[in-house]
C-alpha atoms as a PDB file:
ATOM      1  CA  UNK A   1     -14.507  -2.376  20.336  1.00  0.00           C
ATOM      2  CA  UNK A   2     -12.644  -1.900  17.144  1.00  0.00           C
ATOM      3  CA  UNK A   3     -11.864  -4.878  14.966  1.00  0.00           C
ATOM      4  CA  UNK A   4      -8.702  -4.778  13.419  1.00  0.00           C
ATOM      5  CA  UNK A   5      -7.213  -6.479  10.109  1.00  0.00           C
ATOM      6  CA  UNK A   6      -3.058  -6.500  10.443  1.00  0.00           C
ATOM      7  CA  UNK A   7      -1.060  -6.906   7.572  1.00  0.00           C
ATOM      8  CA  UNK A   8       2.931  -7.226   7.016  1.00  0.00           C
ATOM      9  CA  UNK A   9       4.854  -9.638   5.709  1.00  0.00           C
ATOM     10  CA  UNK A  10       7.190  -9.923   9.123  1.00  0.00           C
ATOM     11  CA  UNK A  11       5.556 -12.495  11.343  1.00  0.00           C
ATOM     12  CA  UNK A  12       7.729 -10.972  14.296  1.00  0.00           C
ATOM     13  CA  UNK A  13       6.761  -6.996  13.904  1.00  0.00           C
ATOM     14  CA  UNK A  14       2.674  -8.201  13.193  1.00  0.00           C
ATOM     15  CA  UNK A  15       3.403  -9.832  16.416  1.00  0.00           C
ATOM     16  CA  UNK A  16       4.588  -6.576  18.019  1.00  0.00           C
ATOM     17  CA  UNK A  17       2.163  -4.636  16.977  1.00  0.00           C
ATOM     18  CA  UNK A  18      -1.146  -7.264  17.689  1.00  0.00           C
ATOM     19  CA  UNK A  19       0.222  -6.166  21.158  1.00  0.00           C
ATOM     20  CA  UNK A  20       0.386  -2.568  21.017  1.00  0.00           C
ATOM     21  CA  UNK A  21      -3.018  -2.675  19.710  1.00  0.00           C
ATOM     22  CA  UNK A  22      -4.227  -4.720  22.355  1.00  0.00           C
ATOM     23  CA  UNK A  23      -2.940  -2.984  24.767  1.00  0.00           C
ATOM     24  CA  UNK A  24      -5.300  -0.087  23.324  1.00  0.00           C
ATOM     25  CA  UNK A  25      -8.387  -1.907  23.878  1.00  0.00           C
ATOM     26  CA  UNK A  26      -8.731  -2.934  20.318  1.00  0.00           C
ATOM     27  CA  UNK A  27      -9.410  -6.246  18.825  1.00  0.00           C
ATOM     28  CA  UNK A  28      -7.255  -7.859  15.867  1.00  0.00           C
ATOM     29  CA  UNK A  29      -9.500 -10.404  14.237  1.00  0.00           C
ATOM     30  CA  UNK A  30      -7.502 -10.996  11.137  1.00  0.00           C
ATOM     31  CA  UNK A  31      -4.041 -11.191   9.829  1.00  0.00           C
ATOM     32  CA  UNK A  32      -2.572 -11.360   6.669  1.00  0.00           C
ATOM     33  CA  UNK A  33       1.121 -11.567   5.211  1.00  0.00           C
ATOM     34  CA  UNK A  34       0.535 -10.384   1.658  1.00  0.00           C
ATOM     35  CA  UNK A  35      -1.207  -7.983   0.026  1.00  0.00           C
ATOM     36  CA  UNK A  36      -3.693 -10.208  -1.956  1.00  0.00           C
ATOM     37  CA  UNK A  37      -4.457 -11.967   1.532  1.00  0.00           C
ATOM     38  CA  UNK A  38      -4.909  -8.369   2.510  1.00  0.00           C
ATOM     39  CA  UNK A  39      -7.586  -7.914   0.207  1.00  0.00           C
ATOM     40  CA  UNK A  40      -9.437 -11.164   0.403  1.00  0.00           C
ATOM     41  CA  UNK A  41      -9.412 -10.467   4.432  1.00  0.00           C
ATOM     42  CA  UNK A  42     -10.740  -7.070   4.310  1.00  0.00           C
ATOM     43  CA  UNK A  43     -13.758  -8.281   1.946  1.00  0.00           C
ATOM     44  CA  UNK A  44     -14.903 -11.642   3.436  1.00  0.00           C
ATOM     45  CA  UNK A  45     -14.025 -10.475   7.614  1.00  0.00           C
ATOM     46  CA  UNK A  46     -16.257  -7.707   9.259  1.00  0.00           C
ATOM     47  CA  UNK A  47     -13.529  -5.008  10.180  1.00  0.00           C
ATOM     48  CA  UNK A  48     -13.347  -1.637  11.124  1.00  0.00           C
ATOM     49  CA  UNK A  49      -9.602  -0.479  10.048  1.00  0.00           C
ATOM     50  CA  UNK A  50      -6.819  -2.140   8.546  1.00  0.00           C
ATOM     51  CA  UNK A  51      -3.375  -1.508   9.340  1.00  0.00           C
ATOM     52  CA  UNK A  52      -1.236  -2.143   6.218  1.00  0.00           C
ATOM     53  CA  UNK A  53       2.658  -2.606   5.147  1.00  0.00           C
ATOM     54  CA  UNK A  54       2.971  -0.566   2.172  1.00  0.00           C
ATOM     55  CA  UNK A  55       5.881  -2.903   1.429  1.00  0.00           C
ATOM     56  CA  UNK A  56       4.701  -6.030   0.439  1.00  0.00           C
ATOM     57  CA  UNK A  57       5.442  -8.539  -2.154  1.00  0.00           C
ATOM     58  CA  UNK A  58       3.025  -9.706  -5.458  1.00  0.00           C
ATOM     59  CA  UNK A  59       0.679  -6.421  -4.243  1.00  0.00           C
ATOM     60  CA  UNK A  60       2.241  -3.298  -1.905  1.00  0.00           C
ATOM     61  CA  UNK A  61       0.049  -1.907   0.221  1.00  0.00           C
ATOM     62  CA  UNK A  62      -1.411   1.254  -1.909  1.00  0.00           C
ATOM     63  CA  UNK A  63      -2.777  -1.192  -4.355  1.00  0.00           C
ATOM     64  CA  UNK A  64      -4.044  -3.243  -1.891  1.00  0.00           C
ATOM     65  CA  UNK A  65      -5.663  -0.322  -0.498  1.00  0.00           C
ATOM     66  CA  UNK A  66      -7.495   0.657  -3.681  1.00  0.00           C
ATOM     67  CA  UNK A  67      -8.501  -2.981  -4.013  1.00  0.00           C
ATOM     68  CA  UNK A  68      -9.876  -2.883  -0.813  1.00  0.00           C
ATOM     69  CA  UNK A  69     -11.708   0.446  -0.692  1.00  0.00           C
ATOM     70  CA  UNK A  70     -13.506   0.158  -4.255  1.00  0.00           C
ATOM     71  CA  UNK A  71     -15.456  -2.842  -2.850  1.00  0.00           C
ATOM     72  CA  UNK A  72     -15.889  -1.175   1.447  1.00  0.00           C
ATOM     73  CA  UNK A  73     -15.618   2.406   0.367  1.00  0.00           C
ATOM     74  CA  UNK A  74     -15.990   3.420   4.031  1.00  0.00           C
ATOM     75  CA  UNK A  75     -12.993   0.944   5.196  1.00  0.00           C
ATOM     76  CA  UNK A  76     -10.323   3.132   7.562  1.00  0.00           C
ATOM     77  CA  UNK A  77      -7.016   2.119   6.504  1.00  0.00           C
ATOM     78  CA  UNK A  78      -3.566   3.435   8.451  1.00  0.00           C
ATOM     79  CA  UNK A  79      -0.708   2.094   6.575  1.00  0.00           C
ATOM     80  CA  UNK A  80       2.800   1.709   8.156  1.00  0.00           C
ATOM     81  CA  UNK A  81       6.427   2.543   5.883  1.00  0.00           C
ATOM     82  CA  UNK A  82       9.980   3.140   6.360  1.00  0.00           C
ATOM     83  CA  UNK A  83       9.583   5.739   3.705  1.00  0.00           C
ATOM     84  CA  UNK A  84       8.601   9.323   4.443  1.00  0.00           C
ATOM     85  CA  UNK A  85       9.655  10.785   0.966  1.00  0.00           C
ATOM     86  CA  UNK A  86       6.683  12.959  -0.306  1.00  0.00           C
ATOM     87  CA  UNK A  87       6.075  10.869  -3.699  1.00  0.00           C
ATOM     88  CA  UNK A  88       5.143   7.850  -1.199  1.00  0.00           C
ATOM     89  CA  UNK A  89       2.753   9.990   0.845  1.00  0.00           C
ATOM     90  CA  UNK A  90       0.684  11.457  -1.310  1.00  0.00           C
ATOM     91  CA  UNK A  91       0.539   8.173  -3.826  1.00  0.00           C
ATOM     92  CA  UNK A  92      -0.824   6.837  -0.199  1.00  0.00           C
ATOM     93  CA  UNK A  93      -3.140   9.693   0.145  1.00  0.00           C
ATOM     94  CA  UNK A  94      -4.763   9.366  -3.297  1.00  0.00           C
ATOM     95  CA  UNK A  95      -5.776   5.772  -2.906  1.00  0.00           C
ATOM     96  CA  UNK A  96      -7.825   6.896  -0.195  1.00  0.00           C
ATOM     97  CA  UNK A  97      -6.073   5.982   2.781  1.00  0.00           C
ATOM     98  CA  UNK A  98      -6.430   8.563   5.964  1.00  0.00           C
ATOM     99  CA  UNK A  99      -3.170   7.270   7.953  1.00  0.00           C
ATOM    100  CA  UNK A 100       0.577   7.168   7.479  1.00  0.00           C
ATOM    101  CA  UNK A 101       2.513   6.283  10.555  1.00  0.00           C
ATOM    102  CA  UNK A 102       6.698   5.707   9.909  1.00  0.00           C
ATOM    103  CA  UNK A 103       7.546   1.764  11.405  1.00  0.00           C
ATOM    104  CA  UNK A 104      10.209   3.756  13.279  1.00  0.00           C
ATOM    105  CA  UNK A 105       7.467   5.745  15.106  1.00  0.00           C
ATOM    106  CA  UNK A 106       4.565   3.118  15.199  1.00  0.00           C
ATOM    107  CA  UNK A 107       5.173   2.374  19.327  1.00  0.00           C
ATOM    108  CA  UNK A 108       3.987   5.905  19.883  1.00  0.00           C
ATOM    109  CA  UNK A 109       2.073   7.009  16.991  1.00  0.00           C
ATOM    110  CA  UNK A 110       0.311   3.851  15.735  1.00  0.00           C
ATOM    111  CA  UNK A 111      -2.565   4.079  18.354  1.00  0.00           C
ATOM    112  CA  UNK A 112      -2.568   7.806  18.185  1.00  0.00           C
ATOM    113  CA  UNK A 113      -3.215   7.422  14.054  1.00  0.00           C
ATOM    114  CA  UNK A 114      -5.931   5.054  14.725  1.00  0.00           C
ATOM    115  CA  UNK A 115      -8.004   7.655  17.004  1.00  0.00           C
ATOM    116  CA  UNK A 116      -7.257   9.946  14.634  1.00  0.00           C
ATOM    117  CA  UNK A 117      -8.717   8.219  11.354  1.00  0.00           C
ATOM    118  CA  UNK A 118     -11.382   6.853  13.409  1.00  0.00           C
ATOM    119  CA  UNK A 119     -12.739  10.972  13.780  1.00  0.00           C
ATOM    120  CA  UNK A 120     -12.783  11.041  10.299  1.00  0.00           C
ATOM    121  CA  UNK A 121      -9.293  13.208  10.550  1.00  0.00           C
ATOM    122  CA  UNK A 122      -6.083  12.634   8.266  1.00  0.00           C
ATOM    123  CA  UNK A 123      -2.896  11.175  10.088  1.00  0.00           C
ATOM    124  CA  UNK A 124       0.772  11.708   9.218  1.00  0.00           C
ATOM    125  CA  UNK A 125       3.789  10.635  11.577  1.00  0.00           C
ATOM    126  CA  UNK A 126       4.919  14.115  12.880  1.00  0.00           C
ATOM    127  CA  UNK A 127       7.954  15.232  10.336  1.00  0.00           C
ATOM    128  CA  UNK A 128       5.467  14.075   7.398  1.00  0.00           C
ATOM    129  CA  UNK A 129       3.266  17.044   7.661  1.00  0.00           C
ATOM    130  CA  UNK A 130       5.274  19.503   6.655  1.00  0.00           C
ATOM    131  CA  UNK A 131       7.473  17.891   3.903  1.00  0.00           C
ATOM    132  CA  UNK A 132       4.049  16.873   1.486  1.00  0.00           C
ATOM    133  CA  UNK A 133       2.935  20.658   2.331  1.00  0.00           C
ATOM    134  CA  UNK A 134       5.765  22.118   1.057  1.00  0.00           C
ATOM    135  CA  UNK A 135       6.214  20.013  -1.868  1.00  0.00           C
ATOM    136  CA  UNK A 136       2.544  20.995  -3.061  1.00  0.00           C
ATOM    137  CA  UNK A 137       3.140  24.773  -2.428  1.00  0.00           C
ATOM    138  CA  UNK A 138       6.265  24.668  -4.787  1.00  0.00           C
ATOM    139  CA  UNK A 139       4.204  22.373  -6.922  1.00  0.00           C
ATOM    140  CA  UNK A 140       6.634  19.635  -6.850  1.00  0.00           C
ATOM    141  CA  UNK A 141       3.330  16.684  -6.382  1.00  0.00           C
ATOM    142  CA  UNK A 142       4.132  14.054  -8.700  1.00  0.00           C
ATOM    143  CA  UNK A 143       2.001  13.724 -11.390  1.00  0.00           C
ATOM    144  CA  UNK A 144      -0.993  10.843 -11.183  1.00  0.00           C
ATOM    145  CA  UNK A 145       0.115   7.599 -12.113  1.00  0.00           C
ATOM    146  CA  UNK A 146      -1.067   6.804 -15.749  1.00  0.00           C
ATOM    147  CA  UNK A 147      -1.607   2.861 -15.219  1.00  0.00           C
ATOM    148  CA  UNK A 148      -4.424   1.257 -14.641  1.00  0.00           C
ATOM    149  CA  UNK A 149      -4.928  -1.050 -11.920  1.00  0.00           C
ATOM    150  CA  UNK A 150      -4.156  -4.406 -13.211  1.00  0.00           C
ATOM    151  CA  UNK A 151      -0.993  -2.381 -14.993  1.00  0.00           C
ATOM    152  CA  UNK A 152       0.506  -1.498 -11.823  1.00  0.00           C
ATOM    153  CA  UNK A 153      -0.287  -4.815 -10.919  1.00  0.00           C
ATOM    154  CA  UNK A 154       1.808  -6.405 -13.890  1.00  0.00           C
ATOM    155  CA  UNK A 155       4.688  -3.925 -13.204  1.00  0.00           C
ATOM    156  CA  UNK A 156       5.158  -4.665  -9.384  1.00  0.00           C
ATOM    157  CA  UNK A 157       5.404  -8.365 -10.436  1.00  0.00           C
ATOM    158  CA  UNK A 158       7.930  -7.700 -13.203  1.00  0.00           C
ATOM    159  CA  UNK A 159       9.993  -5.667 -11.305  1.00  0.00           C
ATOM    160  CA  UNK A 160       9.987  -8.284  -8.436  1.00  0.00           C
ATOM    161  CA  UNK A 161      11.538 -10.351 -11.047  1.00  0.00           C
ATOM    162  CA  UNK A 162       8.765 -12.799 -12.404  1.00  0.00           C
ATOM    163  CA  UNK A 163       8.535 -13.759 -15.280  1.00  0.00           C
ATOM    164  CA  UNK A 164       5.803 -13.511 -18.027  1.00  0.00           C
ATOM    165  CA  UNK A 165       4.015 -17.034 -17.294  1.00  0.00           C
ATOM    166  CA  UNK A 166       4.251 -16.271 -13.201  1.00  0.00           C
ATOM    167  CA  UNK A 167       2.788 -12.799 -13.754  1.00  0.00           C
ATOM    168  CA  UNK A 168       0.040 -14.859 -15.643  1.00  0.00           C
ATOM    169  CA  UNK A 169      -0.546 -17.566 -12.988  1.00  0.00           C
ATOM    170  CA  UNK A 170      -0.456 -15.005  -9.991  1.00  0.00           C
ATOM    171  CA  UNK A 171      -3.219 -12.723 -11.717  1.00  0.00           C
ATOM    172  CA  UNK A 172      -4.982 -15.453 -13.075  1.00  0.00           C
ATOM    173  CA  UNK A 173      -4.743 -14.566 -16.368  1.00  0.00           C
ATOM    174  CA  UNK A 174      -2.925 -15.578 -19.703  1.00  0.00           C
ATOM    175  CA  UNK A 175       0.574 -15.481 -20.562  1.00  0.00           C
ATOM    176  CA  UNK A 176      -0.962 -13.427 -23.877  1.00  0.00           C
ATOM    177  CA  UNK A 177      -2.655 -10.851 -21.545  1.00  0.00           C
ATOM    178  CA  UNK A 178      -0.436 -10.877 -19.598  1.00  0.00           C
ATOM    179  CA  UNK A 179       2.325 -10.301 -21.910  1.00  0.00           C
ATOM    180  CA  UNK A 180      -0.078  -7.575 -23.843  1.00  0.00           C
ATOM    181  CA  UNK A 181      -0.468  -6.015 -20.183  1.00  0.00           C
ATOM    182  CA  UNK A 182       3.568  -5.328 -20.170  1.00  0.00           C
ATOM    183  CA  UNK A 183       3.785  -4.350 -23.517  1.00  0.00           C
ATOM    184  CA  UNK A 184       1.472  -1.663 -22.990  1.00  0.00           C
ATOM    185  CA  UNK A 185       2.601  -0.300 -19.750  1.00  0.00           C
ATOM    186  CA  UNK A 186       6.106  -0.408 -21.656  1.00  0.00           C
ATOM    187  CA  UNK A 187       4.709   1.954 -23.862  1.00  0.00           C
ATOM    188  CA  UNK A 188       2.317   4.329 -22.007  1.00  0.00           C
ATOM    189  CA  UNK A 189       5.914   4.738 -19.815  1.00  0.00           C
ATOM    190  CA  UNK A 190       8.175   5.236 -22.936  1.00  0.00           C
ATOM    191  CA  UNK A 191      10.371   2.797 -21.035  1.00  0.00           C
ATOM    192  CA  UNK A 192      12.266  -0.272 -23.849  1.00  0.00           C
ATOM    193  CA  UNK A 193      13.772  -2.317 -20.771  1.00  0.00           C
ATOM    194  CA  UNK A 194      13.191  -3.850 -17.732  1.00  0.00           C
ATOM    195  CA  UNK A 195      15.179  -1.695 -15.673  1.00  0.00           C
ATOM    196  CA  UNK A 196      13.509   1.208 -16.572  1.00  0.00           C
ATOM    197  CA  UNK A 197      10.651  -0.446 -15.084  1.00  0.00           C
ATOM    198  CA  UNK A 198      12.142  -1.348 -11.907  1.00  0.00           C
ATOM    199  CA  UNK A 199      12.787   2.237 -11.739  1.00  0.00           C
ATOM    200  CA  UNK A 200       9.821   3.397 -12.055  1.00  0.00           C
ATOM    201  CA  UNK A 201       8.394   1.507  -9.738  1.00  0.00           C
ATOM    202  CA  UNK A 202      10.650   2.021  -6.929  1.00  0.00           C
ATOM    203  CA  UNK A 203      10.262   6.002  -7.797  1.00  0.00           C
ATOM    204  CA  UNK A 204       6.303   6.090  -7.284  1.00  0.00           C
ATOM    205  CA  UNK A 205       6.294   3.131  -4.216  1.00  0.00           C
ATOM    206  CA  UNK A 206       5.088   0.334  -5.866  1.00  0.00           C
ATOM    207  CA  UNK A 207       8.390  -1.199  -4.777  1.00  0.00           C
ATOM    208  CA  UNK A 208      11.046  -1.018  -2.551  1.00  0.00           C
ATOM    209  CA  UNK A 209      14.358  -0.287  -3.664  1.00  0.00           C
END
């Protein structure tokens, strides 16, 4: 039986779709309702796939993702969106992670993804397909994020609105790092204000707009 890690920050939709999954024969042994919960779930609980919000507060979904897969490379993770813009997709795809279902097709494709991943296949909600296809063959794929890891970590946090000292206490670090972490990512982005950052972010999915 498969063993199943949920995570979104709705208590009401995870409840939805511990059903569905149920209902597939699967088991859901963990939950989460952030992405750093995500993470710590995924390492410490013996799962076979997680199914992941890419919209998620203090860590989204992708980053999550990479956190998860650097220490269980051979983790399956499906991850569920409202967006099916190609920049989202293939940011998704380059983390490493094999499914991308729509929320407003997860009662009929969410089980289907899971089968597919689980054969070692690539799963996009139908519609999805096509529009990331056509945006490589015209070459319009964005180009790779320059941040690093923690960076992208620093900006999602900014452009939720936190502050220097709550970036520093929710990455454990110091307000100086932390504030050397923003001026940097400031600069790699030739961006002087915060908007600009919340701009970026919500262009390559780290937010939500």
């Amino acid at each position: 039986m498969l063993r199943i890690l949920l995570a979104d920050d709705h208590a009401v939709l995870r409840e939805g779709l511990k059903t569905l999954l149920q209902g597939a024969g699967w088991s859901v042994v963990a939950e989460a309702a952030d992405g750093r919960s995500a993470v710590e779930q995924a390492i410490r609980t013996p799962v076979d796939v997680v199914v992941l919000d890419i919209g998620m507060p203090g860590l989204n979904g992708i980053e999550a993702a990479r956190a998860m897969l650097r220490t269980r490379r051979n983790l399956v993770i499906v991850v569920l969106t409202m967006h099916a813009e190609e920049p989202y997709v293939i940011e998704a795809l380059r983390a490493g992670i094999k499914g991308y279902v729509l929320k407003t097709q997860a009662s009929s494709d969410l089980v289907e993804a899971i089968r597919t991943v689980m054969t070692g296949k690539t799963y996009l909600s139908p519609g999805i397909a096509g529009t990331v296809a056509e945006a490589l063959q015209v070459g319009a794929e964005p180009k790779a994020d320059p941040l690093t890891a923690r960076e992208r970590e620093v900006l999602q946090l900014v452009s939720e609105g936190r502050t220097t000292k709550e970036v520093a206490s929710a990455l454990g670090i110091s307000v100086k790092t932390a504030e050397t972490h923003r001026t940097r990512l400031m600069r790699k982005l030739d961006v002087h204000e915060t908007a600009g950052l919340v701009r970026y972010a919500i262009r390559r999915g780290i937010i939500q707009a």
